[in-house]
C-alpha atoms as a PDB file:
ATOM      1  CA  UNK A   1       6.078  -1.579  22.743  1.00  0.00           C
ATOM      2  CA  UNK A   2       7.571  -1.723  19.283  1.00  0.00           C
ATOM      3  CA  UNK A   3      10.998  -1.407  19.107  1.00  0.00           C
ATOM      4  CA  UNK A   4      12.076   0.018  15.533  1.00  0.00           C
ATOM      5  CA  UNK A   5      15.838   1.143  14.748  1.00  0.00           C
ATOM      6  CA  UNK A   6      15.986   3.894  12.690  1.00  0.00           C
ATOM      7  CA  UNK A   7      18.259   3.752   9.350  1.00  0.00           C
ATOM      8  CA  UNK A   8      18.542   7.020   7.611  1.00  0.00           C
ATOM      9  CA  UNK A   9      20.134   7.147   4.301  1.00  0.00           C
ATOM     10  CA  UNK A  10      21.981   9.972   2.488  1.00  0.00           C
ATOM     11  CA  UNK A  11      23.761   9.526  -0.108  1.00  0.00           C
ATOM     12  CA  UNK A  12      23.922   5.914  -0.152  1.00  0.00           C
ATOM     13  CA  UNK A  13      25.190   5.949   3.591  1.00  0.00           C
ATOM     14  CA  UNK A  14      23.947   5.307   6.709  1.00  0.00           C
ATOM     15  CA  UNK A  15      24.167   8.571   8.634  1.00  0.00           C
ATOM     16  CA  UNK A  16      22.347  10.425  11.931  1.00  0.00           C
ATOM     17  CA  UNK A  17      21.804  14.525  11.346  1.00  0.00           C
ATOM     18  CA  UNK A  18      21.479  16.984  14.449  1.00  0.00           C
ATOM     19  CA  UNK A  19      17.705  18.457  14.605  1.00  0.00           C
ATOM     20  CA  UNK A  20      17.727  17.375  10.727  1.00  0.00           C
ATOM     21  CA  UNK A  21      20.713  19.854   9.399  1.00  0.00           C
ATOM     22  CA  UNK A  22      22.607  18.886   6.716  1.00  0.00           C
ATOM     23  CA  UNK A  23      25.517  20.153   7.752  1.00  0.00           C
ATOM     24  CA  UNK A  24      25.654  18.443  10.933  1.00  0.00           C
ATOM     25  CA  UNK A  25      25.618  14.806   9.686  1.00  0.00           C
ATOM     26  CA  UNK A  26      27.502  11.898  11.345  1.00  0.00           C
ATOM     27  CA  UNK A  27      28.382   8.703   8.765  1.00  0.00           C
ATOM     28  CA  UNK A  28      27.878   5.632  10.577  1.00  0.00           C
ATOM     29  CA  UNK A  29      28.013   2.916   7.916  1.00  0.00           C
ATOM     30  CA  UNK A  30      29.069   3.034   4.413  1.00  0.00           C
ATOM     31  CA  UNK A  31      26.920   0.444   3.446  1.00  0.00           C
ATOM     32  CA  UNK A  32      23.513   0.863   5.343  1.00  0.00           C
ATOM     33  CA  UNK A  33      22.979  -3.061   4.628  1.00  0.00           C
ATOM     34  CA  UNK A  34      25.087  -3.734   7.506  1.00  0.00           C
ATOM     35  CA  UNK A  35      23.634  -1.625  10.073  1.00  0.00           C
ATOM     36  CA  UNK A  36      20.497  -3.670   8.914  1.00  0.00           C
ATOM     37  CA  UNK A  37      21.396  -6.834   9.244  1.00  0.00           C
ATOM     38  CA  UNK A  38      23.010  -5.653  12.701  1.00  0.00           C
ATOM     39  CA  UNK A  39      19.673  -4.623  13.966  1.00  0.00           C
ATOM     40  CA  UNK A  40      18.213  -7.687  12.875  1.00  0.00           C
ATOM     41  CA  UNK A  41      20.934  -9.744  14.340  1.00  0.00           C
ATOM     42  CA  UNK A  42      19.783  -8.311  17.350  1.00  0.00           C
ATOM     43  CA  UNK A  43      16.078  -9.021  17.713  1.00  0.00           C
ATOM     44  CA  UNK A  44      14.406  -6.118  15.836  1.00  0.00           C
ATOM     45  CA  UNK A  45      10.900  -6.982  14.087  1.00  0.00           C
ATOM     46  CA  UNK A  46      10.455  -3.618  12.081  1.00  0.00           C
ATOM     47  CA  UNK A  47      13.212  -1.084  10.753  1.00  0.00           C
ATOM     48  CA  UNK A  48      12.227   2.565  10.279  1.00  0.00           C
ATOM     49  CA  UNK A  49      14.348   3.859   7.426  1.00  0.00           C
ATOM     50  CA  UNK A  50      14.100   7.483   6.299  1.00  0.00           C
ATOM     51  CA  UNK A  51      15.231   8.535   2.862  1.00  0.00           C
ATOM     52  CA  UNK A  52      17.098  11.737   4.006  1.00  0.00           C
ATOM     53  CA  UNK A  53      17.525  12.645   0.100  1.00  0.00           C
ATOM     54  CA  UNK A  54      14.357  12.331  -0.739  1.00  0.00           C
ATOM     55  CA  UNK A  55      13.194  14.253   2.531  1.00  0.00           C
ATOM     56  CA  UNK A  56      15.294  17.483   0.590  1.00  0.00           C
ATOM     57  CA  UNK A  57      14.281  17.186  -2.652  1.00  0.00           C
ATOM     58  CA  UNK A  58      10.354  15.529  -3.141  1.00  0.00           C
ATOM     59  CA  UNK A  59      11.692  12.371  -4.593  1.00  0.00           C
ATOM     60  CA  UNK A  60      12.927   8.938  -3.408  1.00  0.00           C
ATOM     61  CA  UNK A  61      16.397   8.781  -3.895  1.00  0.00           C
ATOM     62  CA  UNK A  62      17.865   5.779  -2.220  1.00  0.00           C
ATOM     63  CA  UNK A  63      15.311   3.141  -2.968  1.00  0.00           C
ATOM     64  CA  UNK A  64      17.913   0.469  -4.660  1.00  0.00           C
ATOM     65  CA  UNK A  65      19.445   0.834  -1.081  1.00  0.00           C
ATOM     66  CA  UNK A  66      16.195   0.103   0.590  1.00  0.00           C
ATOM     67  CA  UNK A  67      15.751  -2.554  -2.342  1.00  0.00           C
ATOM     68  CA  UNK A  68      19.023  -4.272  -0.862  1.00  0.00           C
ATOM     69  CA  UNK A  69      17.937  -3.943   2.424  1.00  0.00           C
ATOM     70  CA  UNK A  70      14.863  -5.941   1.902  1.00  0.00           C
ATOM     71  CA  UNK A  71      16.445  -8.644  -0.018  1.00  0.00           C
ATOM     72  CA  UNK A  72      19.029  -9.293   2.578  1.00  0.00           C
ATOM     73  CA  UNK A  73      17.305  -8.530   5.821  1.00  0.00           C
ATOM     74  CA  UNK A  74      13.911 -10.786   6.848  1.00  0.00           C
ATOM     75  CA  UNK A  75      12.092  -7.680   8.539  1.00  0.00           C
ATOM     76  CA  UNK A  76       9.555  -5.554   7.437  1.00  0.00           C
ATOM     77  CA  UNK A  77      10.781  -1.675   7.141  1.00  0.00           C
ATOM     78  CA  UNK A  78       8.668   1.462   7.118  1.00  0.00           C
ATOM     79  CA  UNK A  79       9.784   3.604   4.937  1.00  0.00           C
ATOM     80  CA  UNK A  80       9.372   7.651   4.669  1.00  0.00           C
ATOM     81  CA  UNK A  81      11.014  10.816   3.399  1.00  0.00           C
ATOM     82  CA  UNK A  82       9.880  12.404  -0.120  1.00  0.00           C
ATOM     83  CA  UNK A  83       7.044  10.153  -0.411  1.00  0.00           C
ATOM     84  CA  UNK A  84       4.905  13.111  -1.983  1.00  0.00           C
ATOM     85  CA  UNK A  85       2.335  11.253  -4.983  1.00  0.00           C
ATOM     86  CA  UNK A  86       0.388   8.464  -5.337  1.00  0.00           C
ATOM     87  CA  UNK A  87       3.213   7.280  -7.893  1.00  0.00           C
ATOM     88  CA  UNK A  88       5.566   6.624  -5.362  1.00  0.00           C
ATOM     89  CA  UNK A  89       3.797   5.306  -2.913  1.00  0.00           C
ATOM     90  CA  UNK A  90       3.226   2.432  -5.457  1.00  0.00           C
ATOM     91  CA  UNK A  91       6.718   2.608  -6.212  1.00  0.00           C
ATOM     92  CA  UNK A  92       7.908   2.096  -2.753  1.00  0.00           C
ATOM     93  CA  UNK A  93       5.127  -0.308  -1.620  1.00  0.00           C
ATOM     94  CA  UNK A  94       5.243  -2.334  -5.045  1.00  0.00           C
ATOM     95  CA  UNK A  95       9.188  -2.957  -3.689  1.00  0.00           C
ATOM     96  CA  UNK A  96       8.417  -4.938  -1.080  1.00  0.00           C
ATOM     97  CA  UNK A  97       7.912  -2.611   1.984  1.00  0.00           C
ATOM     98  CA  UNK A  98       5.391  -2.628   4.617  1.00  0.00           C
ATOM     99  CA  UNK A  99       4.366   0.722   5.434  1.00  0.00           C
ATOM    100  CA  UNK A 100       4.709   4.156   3.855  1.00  0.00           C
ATOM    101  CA  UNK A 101       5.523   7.249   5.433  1.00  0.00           C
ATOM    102  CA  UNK A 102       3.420  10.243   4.389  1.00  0.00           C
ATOM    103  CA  UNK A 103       4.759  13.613   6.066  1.00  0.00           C
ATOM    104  CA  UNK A 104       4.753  16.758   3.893  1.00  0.00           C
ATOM    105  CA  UNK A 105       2.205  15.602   1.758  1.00  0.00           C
ATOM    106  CA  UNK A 106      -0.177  15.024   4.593  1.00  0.00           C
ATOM    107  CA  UNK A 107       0.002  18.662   5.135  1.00  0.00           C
ATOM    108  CA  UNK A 108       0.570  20.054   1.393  1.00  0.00           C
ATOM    109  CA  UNK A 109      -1.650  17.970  -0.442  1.00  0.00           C
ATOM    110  CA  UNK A 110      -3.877  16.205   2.248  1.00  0.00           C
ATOM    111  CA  UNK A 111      -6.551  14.507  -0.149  1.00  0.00           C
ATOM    112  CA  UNK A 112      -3.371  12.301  -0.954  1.00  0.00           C
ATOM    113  CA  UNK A 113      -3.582  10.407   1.947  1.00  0.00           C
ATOM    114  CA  UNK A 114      -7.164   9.895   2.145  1.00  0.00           C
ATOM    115  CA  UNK A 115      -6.865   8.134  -1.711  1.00  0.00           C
ATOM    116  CA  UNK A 116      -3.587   6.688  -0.515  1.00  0.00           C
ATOM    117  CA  UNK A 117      -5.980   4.952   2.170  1.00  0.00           C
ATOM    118  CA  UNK A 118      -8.214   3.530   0.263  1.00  0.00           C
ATOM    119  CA  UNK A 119      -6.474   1.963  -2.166  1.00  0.00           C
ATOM    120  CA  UNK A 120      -3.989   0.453   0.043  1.00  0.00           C
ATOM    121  CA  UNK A 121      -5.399   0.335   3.574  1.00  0.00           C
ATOM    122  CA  UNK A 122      -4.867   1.993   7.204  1.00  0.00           C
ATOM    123  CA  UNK A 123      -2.467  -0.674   7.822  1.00  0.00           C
ATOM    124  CA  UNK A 124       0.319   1.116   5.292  1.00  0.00           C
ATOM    125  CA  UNK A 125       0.111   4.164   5.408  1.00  0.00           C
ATOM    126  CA  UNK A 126       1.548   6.046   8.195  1.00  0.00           C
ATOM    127  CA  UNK A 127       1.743   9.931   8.749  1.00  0.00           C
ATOM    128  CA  UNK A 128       4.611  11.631  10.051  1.00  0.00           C
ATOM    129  CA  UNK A 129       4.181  14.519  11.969  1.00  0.00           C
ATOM    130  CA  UNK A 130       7.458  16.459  12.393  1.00  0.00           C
ATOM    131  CA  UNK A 131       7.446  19.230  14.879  1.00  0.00           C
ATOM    132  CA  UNK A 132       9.197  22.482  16.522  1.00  0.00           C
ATOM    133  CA  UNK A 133       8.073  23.627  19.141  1.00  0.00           C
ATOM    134  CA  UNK A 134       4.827  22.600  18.307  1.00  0.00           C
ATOM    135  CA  UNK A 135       4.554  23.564  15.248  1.00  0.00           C
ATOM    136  CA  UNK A 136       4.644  21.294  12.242  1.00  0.00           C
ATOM    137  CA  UNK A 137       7.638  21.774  10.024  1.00  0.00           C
ATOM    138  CA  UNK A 138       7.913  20.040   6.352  1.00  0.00           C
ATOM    139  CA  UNK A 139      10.314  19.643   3.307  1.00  0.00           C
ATOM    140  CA  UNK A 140      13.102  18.027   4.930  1.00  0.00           C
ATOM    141  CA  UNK A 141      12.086  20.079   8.331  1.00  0.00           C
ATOM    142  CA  UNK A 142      13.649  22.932   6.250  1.00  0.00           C
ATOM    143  CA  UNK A 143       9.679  25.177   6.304  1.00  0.00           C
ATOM    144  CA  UNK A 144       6.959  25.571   8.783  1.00  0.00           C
ATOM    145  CA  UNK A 145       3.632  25.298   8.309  1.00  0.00           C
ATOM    146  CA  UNK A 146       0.913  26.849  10.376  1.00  0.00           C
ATOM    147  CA  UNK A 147      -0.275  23.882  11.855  1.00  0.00           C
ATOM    148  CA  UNK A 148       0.038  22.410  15.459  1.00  0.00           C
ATOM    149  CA  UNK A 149       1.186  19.037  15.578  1.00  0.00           C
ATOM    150  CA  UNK A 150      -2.476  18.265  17.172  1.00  0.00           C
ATOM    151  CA  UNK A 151      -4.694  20.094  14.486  1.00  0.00           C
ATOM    152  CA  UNK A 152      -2.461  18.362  12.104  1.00  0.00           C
ATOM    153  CA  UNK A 153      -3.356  14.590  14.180  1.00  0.00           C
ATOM    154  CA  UNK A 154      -6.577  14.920  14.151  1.00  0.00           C
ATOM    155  CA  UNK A 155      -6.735  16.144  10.576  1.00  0.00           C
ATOM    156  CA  UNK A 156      -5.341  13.277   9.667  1.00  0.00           C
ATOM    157  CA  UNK A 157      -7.067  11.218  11.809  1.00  0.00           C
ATOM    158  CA  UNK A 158     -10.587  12.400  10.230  1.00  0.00           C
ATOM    159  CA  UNK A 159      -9.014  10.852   6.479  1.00  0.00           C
ATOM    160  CA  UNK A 160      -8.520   7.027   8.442  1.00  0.00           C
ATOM    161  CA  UNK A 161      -4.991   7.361   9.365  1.00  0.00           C
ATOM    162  CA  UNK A 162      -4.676   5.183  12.218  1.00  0.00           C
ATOM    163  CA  UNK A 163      -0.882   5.401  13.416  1.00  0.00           C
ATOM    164  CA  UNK A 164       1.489   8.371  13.010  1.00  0.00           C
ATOM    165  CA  UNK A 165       5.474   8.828  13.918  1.00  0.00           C
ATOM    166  CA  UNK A 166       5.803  11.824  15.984  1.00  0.00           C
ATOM    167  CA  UNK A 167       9.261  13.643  16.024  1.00  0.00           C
ATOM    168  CA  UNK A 168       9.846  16.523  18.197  1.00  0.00           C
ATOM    169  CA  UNK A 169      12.536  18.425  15.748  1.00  0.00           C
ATOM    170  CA  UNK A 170      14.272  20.097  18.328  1.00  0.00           C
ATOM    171  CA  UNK A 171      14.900  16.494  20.898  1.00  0.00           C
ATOM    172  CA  UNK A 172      15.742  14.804  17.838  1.00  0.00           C
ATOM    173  CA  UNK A 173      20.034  13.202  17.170  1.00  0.00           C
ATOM    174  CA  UNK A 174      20.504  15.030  20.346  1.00  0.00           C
ATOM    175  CA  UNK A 175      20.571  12.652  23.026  1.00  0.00           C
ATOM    176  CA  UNK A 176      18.279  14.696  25.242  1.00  0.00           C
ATOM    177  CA  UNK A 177      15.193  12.283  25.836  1.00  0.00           C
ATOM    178  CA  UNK A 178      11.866  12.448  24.268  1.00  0.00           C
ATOM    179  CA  UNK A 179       9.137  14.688  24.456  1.00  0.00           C
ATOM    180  CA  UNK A 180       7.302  12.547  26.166  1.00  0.00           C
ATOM    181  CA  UNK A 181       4.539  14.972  27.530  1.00  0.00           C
ATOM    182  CA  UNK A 182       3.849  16.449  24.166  1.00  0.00           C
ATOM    183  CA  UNK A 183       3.854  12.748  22.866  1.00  0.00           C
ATOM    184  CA  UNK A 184       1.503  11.571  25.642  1.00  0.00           C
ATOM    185  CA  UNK A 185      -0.698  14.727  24.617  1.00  0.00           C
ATOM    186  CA  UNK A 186      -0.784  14.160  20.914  1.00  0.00           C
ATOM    187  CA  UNK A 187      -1.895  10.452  21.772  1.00  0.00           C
ATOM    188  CA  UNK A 188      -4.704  11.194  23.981  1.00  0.00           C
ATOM    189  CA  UNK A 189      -5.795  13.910  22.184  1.00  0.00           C
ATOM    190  CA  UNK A 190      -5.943  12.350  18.413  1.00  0.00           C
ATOM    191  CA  UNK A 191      -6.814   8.819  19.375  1.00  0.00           C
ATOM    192  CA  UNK A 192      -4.283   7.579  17.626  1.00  0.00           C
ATOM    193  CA  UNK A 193      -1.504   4.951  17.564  1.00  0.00           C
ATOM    194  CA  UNK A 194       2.004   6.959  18.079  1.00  0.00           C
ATOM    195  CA  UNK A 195       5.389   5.972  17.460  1.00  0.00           C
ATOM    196  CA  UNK A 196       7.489   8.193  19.342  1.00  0.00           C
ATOM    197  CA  UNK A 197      10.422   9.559  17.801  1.00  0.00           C
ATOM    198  CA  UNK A 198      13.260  11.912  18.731  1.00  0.00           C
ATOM    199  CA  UNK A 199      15.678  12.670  21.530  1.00  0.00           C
ATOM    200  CA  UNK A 200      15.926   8.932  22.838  1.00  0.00           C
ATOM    201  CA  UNK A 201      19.053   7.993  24.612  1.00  0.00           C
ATOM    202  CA  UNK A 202      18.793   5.502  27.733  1.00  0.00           C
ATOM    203  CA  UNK A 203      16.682   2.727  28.786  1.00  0.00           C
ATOM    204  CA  UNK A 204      15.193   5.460  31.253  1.00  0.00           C
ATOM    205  CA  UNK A 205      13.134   7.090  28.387  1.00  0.00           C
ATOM    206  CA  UNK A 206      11.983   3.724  26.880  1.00  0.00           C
ATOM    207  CA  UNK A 207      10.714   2.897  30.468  1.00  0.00           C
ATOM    208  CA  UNK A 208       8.649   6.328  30.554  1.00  0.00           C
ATOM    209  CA  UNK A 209       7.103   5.329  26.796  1.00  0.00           C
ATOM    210  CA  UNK A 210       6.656   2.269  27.806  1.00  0.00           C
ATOM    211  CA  UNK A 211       4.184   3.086  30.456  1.00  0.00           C
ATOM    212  CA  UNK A 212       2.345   5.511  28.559  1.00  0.00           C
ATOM    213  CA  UNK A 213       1.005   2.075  26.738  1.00  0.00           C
ATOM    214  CA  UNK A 214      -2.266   2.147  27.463  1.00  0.00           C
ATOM    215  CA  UNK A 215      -2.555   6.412  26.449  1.00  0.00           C
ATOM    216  CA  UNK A 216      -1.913   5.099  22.573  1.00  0.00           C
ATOM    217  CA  UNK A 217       1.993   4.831  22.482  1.00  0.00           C
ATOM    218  CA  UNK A 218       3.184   1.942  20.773  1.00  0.00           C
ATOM    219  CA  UNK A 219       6.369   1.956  19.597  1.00  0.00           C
ATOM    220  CA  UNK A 220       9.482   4.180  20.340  1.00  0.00           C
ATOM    221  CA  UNK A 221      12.229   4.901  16.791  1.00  0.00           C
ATOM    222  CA  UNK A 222      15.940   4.695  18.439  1.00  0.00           C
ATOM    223  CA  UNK A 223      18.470   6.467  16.306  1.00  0.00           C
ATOM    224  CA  UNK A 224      21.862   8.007  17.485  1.00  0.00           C
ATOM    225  CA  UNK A 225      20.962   6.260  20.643  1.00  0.00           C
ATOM    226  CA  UNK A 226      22.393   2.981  19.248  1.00  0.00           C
ATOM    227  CA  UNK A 227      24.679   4.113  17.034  1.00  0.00           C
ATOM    228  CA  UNK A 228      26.475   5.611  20.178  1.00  0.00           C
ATOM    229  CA  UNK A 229      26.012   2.936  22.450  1.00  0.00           C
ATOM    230  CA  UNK A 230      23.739   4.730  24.925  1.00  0.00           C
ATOM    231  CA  UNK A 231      21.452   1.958  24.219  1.00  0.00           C
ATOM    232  CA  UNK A 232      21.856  -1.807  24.021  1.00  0.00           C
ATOM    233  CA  UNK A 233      19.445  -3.074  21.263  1.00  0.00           C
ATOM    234  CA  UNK A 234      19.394  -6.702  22.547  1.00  0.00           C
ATOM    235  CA  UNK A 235      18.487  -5.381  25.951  1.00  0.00           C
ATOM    236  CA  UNK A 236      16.318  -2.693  25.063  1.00  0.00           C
ATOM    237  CA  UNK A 237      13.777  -5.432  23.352  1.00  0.00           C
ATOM    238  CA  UNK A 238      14.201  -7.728  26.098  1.00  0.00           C
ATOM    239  CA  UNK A 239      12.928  -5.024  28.743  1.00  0.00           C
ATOM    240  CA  UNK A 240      10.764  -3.322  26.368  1.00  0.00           C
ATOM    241  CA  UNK A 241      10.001  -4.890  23.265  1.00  0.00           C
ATOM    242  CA  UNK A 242       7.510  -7.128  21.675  1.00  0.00           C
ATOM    243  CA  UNK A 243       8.508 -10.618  21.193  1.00  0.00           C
ATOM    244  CA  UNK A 244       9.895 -11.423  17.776  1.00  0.00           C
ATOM    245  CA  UNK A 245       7.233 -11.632  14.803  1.00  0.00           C
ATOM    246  CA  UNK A 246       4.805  -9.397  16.263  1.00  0.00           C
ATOM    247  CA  UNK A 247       5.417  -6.128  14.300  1.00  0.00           C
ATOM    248  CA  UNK A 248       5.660  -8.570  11.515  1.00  0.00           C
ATOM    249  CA  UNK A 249       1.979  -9.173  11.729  1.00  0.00           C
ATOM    250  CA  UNK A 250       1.076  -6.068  13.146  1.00  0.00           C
ATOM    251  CA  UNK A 251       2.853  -4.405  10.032  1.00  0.00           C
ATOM    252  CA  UNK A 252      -0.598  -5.050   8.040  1.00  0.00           C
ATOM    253  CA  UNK A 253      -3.287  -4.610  10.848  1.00  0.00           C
ATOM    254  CA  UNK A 254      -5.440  -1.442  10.895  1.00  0.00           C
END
């Protein structure tokens, strides 16, 4: 199972939200660089970063941040969060990272990610499907849309999207555990590759993803989880994780 530490960025800063509210945001590193390079100290092979800023407004706002990140770290990041045109996709690709996130634009403007496909391959372009209860929420998790998280898989599964994060909203910077039924579900039922996002906090939960391997789950995001302390890095890969290199060339596999 991939292992991928989440680094989300507001602001400049390296910070965790509650269930995605603004207002409930937790600064964990002035300088996100560092958490990077902590991670990678570590043992991880692929970074998720989120552009929280760009999540709220429709446009990348931190990419000199992810710019530094690259240039200082050896390990490919996946990068999502206002990632809305074919413009930026370039953009963020032409910058060195691996994979794209596509989330409310795979539900606003879906052709997007069937061009963005085709011009740069399954391998890149990753949908995010954020949901409540179910329900798929965009813009920074700020609107719903009426969608279920499944519809909205294998929707997106019928345009050659191969892998998708899946974040249950309401598990998610709370320390709770995943979802892991309705992540199990989405899996089986879409055929997909999911990364599992959202409510991780103990070596329990990565032990319950883990097993649900061979159902389509490969890879598990670990946010406040670290930050905190709940979870060793280090250890989790060691238990859990691939060995180091292989996200690196799984990164550009279909």
């Amino acid at each position: 199972m991939l292992i991928l530490p989440a680094i989300d960025l507001r602001g400049g800063r390296c910070v965790r939200l509650v269930q995605g509210r603004k207002e409930q945001e937790t600064v964990y590193d002035d300088d996100p660089v560092h958490a990077a390079c902590r991670w990678a100290d570590q043992g991880a092979s692929f970074l998720h970063v989120v552009d929280l800023d760009g999540a709220f407004t429709g446009g990348s706002q931190n990419l000199d941040v992810v710019e530094r990140i690259l240039r200082t770290v050896p390990v490919p990041i996946q990068l999502g969060g206002g990632i809305r045109s074919l413009d930026a996709i370039e953009r963020v690709l032409a910058s060195g990272v691996a994979r794209v996130i596509i989330g409310t634009a795979a539900v606003t403007d879906p052709g997007l990610v069937a061009a963005a496909i085709d011009r740069w391959g399954a391998g890149r372009v990753v949908v995010g499907i954020d949901a409540r209860d179910g329900q798929v929420a965009v813009r920074g998790w700020e609107e719903g849309a009426p969608l279920s998280a499944i519809e909205a898989a294998r929707r997106v599964k019928r345009m050659g999207v191969e892998r998708v994060v899946y974040t249950d909203i309401v598990r998610d910077g709370m320390l709770t555990g995943p979802n892991v039924e309705a992540t199990r579900r989405l899996a089986v039922e879409s055929g997909l590759r999911v990364i599992a996002s959202g409510g991780v906090s103990s070596m329990d939960d990565l032990s319950r993803l883990a097993a649900l391997g061979d159902d389509g789950i490969e890879g598990v995001i670990i946010g406040k989880a670290l930050y905190e302390g709940t979870i060793d890095l280090k250890e989790a890969i060691e238990r859990f994780g691939e060995k180091q290199g292989s996200g690196v060339r799984g990164q550009g596999s279909g």
